[in-house]
Protein backbone atom coordinates (compact mmCIF):
# COMPACT_ATOMS: atom_id res chain seq x y z
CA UNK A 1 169.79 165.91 198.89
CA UNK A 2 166.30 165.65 200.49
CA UNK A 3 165.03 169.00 202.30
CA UNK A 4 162.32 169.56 204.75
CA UNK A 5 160.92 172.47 203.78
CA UNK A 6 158.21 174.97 205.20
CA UNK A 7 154.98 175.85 203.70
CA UNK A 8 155.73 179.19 202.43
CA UNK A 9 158.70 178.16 200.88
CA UNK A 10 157.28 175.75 198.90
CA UNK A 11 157.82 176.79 194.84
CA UNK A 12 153.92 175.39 194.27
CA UNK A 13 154.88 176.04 190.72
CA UNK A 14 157.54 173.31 190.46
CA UNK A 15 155.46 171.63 193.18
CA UNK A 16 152.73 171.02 190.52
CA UNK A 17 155.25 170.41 187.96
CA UNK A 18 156.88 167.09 190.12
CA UNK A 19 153.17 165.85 190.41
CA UNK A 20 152.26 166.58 186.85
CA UNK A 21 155.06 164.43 185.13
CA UNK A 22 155.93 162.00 187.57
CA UNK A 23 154.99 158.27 186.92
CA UNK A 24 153.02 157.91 190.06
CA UNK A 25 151.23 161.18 190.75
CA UNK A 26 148.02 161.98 191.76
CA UNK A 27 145.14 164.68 192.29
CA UNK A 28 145.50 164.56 195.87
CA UNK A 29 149.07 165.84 195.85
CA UNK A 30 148.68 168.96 193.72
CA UNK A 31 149.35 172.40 195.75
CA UNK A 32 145.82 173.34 195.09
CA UNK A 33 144.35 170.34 196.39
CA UNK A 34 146.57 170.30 199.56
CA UNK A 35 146.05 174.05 200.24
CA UNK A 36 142.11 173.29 200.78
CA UNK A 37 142.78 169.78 202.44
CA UNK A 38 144.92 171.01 204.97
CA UNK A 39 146.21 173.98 204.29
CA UNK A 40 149.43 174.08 206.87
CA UNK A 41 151.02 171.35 204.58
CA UNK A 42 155.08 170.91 204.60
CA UNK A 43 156.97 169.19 202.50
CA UNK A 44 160.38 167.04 201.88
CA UNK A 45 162.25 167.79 198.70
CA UNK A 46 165.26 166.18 196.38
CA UNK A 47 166.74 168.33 194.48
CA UNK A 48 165.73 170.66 192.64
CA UNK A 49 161.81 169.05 193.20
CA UNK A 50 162.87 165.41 191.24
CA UNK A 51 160.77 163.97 193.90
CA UNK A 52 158.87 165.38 196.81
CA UNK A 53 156.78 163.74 199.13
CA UNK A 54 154.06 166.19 201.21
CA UNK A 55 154.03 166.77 204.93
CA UNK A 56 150.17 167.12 206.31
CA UNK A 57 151.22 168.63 209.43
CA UNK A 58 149.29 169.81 212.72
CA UNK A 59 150.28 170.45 216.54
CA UNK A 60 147.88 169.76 219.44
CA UNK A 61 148.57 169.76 223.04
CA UNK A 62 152.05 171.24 221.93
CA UNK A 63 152.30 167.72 219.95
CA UNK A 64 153.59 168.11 216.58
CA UNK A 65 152.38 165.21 214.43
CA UNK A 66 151.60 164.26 210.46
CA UNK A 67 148.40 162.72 210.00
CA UNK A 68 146.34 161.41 207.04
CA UNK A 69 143.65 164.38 205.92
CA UNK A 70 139.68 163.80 204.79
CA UNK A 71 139.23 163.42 201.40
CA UNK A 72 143.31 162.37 200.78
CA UNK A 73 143.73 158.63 200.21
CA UNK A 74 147.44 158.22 199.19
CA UNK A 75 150.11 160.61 199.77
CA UNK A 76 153.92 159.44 199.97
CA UNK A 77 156.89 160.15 197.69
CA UNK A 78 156.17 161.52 194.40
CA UNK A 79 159.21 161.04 191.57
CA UNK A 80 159.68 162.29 188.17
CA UNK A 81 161.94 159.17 187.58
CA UNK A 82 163.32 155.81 189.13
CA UNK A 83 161.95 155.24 192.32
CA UNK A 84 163.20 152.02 194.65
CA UNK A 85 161.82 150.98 198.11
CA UNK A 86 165.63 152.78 199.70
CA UNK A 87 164.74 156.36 197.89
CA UNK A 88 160.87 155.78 199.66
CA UNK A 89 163.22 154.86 202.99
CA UNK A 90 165.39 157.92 202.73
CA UNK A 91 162.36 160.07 202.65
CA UNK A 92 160.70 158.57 205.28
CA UNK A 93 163.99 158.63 207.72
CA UNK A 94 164.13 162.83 206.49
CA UNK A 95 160.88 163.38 208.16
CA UNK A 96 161.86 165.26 211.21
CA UNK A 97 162.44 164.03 214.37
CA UNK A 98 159.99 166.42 216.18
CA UNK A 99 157.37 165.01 214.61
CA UNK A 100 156.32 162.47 217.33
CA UNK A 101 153.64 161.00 215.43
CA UNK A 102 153.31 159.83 211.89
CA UNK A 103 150.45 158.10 210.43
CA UNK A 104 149.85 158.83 206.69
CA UNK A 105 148.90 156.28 203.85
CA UNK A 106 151.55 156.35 201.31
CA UNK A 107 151.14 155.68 197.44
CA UNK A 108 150.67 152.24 195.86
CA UNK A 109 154.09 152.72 193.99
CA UNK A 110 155.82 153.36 197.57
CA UNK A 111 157.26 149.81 198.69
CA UNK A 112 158.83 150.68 202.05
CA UNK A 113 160.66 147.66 203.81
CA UNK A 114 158.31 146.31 206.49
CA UNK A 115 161.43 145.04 208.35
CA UNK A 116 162.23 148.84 208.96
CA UNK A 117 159.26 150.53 209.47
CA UNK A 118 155.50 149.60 210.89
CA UNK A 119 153.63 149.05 207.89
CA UNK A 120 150.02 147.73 207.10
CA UNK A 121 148.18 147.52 203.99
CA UNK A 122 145.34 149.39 202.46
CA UNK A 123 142.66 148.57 199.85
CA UNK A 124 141.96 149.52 196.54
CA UNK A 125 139.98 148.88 194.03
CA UNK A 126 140.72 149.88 189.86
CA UNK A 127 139.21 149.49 186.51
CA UNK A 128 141.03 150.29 183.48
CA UNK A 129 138.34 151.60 180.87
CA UNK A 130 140.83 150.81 178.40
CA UNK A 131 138.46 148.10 176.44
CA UNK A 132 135.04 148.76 175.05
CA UNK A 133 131.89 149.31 177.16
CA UNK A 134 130.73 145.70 175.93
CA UNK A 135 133.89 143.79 177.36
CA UNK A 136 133.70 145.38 180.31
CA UNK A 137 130.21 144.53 180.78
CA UNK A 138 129.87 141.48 180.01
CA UNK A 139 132.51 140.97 183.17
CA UNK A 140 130.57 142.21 185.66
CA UNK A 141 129.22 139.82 188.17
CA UNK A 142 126.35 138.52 188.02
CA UNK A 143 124.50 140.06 191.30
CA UNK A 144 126.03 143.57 189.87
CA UNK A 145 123.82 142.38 186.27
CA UNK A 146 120.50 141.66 188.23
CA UNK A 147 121.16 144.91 190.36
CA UNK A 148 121.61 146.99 186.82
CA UNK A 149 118.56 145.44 184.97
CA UNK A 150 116.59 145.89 188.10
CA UNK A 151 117.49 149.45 188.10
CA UNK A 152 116.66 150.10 184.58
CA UNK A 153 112.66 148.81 185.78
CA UNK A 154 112.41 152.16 187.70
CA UNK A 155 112.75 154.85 184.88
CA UNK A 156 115.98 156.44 186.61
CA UNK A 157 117.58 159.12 185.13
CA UNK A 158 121.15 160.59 185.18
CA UNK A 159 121.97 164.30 185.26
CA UNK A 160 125.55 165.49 184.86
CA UNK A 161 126.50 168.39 186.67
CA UNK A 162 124.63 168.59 189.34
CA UNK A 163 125.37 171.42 191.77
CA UNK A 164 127.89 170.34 194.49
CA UNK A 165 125.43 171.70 197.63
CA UNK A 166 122.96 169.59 196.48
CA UNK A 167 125.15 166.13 196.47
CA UNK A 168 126.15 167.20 200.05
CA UNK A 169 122.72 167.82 201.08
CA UNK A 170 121.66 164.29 200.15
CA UNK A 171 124.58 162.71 201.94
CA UNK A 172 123.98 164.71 205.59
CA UNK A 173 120.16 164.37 205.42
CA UNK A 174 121.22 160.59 204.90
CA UNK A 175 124.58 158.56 206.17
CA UNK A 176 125.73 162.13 207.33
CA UNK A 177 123.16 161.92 210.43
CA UNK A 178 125.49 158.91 211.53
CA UNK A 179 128.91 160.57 211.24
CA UNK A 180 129.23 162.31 214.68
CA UNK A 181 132.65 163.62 213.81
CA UNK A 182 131.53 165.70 211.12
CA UNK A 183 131.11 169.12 211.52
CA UNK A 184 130.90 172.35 209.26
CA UNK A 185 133.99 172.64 208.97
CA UNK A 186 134.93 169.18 207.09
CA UNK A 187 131.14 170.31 205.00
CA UNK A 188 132.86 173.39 204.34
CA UNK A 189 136.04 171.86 203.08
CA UNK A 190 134.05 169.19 200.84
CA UNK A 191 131.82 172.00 199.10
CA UNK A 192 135.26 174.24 198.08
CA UNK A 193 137.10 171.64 197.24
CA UNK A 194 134.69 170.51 194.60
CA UNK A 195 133.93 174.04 192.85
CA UNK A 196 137.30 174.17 192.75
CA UNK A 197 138.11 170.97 191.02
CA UNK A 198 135.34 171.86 188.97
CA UNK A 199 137.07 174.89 188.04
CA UNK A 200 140.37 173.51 187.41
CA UNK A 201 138.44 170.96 184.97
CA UNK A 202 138.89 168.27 186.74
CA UNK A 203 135.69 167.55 188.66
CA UNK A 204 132.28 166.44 187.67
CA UNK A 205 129.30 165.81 189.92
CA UNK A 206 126.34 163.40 188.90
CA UNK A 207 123.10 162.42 189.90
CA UNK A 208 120.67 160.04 189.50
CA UNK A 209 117.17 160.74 189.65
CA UNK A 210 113.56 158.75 190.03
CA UNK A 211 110.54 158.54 187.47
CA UNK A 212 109.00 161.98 190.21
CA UNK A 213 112.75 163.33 188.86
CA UNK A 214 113.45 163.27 193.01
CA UNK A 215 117.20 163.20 193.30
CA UNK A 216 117.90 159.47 195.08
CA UNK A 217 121.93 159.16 195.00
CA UNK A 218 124.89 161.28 193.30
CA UNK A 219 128.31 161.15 192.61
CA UNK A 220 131.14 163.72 192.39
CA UNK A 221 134.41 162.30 190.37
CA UNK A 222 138.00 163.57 190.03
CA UNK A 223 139.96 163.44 186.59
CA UNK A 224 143.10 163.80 186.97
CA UNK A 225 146.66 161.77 185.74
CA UNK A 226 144.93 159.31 183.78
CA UNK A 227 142.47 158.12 186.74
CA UNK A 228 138.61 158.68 187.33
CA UNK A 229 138.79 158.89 191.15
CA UNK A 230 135.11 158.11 192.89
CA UNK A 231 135.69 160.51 195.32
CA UNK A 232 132.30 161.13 197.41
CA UNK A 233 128.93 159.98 197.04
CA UNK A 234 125.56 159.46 198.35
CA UNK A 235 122.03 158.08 198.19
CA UNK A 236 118.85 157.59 200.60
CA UNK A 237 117.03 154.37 201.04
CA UNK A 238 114.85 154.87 197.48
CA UNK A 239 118.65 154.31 196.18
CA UNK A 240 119.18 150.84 197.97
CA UNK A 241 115.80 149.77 196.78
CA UNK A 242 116.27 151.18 192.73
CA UNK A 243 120.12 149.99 192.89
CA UNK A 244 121.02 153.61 191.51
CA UNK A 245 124.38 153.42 193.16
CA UNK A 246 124.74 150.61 190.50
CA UNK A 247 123.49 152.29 187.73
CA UNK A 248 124.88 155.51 188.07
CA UNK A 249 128.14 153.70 187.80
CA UNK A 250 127.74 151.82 184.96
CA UNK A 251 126.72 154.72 182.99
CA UNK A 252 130.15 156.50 184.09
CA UNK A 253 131.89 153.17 182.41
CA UNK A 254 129.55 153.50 179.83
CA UNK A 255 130.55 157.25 179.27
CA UNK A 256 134.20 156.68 179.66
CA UNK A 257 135.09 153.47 178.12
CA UNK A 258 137.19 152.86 175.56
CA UNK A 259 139.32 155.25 176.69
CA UNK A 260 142.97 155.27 178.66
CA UNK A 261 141.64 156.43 182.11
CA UNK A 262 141.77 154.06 185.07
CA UNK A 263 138.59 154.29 187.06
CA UNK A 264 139.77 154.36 190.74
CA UNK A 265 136.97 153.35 192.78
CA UNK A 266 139.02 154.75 196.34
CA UNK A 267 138.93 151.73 198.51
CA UNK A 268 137.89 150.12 200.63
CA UNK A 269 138.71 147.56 203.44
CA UNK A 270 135.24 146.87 204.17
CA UNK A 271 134.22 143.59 203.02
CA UNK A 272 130.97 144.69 201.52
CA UNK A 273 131.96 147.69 199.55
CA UNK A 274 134.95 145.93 197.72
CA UNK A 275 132.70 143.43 196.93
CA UNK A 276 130.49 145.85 195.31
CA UNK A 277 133.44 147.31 193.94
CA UNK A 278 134.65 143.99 192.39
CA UNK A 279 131.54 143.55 190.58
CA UNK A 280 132.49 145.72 188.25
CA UNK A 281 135.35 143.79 186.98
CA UNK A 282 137.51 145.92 189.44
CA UNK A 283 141.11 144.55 190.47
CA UNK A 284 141.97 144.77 194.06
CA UNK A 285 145.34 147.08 194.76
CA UNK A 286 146.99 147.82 197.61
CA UNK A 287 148.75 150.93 198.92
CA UNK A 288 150.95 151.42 202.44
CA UNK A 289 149.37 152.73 205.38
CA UNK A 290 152.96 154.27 207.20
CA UNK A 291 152.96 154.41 211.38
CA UNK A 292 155.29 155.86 213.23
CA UNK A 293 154.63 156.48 217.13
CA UNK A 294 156.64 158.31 219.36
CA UNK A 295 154.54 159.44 221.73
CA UNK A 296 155.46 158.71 225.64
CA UNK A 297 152.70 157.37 227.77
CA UNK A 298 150.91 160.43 228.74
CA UNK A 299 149.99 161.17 225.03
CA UNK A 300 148.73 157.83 224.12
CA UNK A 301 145.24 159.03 224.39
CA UNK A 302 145.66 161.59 221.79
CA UNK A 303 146.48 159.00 219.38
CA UNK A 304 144.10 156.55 220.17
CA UNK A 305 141.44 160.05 219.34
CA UNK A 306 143.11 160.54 216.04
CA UNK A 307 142.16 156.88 215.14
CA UNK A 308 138.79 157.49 216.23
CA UNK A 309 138.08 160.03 213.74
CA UNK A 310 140.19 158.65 211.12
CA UNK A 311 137.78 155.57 211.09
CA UNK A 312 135.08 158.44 209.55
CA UNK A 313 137.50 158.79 206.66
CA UNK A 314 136.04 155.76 204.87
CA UNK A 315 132.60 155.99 204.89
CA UNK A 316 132.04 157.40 201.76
């Protein structure tokens, strides 16, 4: 029997348990990680939590809706054992009915049928460090190659463990002054959600630095079920000229491989970043973006808003 159930009746502790052990888990759907996310998060739930699949809820303009939150990237229904495109449908036809609006990306393992509900696909990009730094190298492309040695003529450095404030910093004195829908609140909600992956163990922030030991681009990564997520970044122009977005990257494979992590690069659907992506051997994935609008005409705008801003949710 699937349940909807409400935040505060959510047993986190079982919660975390149905994430931890089932096949397709990830970071993002931890209790902890959802709490700082969006912390008014619901849930549906078989069982006695065999699978679960979180609710991101909100209400505006007395609207009750489910939408996709910063720094999440899949979501969907979690399972601790078989899972078939009907289980993924009942779930989806459990969400209740006074949610007018649903748009949420679901997990990679999620196969809803397109026939029944309005479905488009997502990007993503994935690197299994499984084979020795060497092998993996030698299958990068060869722009990524001339991009790597050139880096290596400017004396860069890398620094792990970097303070999180400082990664942040770069990014709004940089792409940050072109994100208009950014506000302390989502800078807030960045910063806390890194010390507390760092916390928990499962976060690591680097940075690469010039010859003057000027911090020029940085990195903060989630470990977490077997996958290396690139969750954030940033760099300033030096960056673009040094290729230290390049470097910094390699030395992460360089650091990582042989090993039985995945390195899950987080997108993207923009041509130039998967082909950046791509050039380091990564395989192109995809994973179900779910729609469901119910809206009458006088709310229309209000959707057409939430896709403005969730356009901002890519540009890291």
């Amino acid at each position: 029997m699937i349940r909807y159930i409400k935040n505060n009746d959510i047993d986190t502790d079982k919660w975390d348990e149905c994430i931890q052990h089932s096949f397709n888990g990830n970071v993002y759907a931890y209790a902890w990680y959802l709490d700082i996310v969006h912390e008014n998060w619901d849930a549906l739930v078989q069982d006695d939590y065999e699978r679960v699949m979180p609710l991101p809820v909100s209400r505006k303009f007395r609207i009750s809706y489910i939408y996709q939150p910063f720094f999440v990237q899949q979501l969907g229904v979690f399972s601790k054992s078989i899972l078939t495109p009907e289980i993924v449908q009942d779930f989806i036809c459990n969400i209740p009915k006074k949610f007018k609006l649903v748009d949420i990306n679901l997990n990679s393992y999620n196969t809803p049928d397109r026939n029944l509900f309005h479905i488009s696909p997502n990007k993503n990009h994935v690197l299994d460090l499984i084979n020795k730094y060497a092998t993996l190298s030698e299958k990068y492309a060869t722009n990524t190659k001339r991009n790597l040695k050139k880096s290596l003529k400017y004396n860069l450095s890398l620094v792990k463990g970097i303070k999180p404030e400082t990664l942040i910093q770069l990014f709004r004195n940089n792409k940050g002054k072109e994100i208009k829908n950014w506000g302390e609140t989502e800078y807030q909600r960045l910063h806390r959600l890194m010390y507390m992956a760092i916390y928990k163990g499962r976060g690591v922030v680097y940075g690469v630095f010039n010859e003057h030991n000027q911090l020029c681009a940085g990195a903060f990564f989630l470990k977490s079920n077997n996958r290396l997520i690139f969750l954030f970044s940033a760099t300033n122009q030096q960056a673009k000229e040094t290729a230290a977005m390049t470097f910094l990257i390699d030395s992460v494979i360089r650091e990582f491989a042989p090993g039985k992590l995945v390195l899950d690069f987080e997108g993207s659907n923009d041509t130039n970043l998967s082909r950046f992506y791509k050039g380091f051997g990564a395989k192109e994935v995809t994973y179900p973006r779910l729609r469901i609008n119910n809206l009458n005409v006088f709310f229309k705008p209000l959707y057409k808003l939430m896709l403005r801003i969730k356009n901002y949710k890519t540009i890291f």
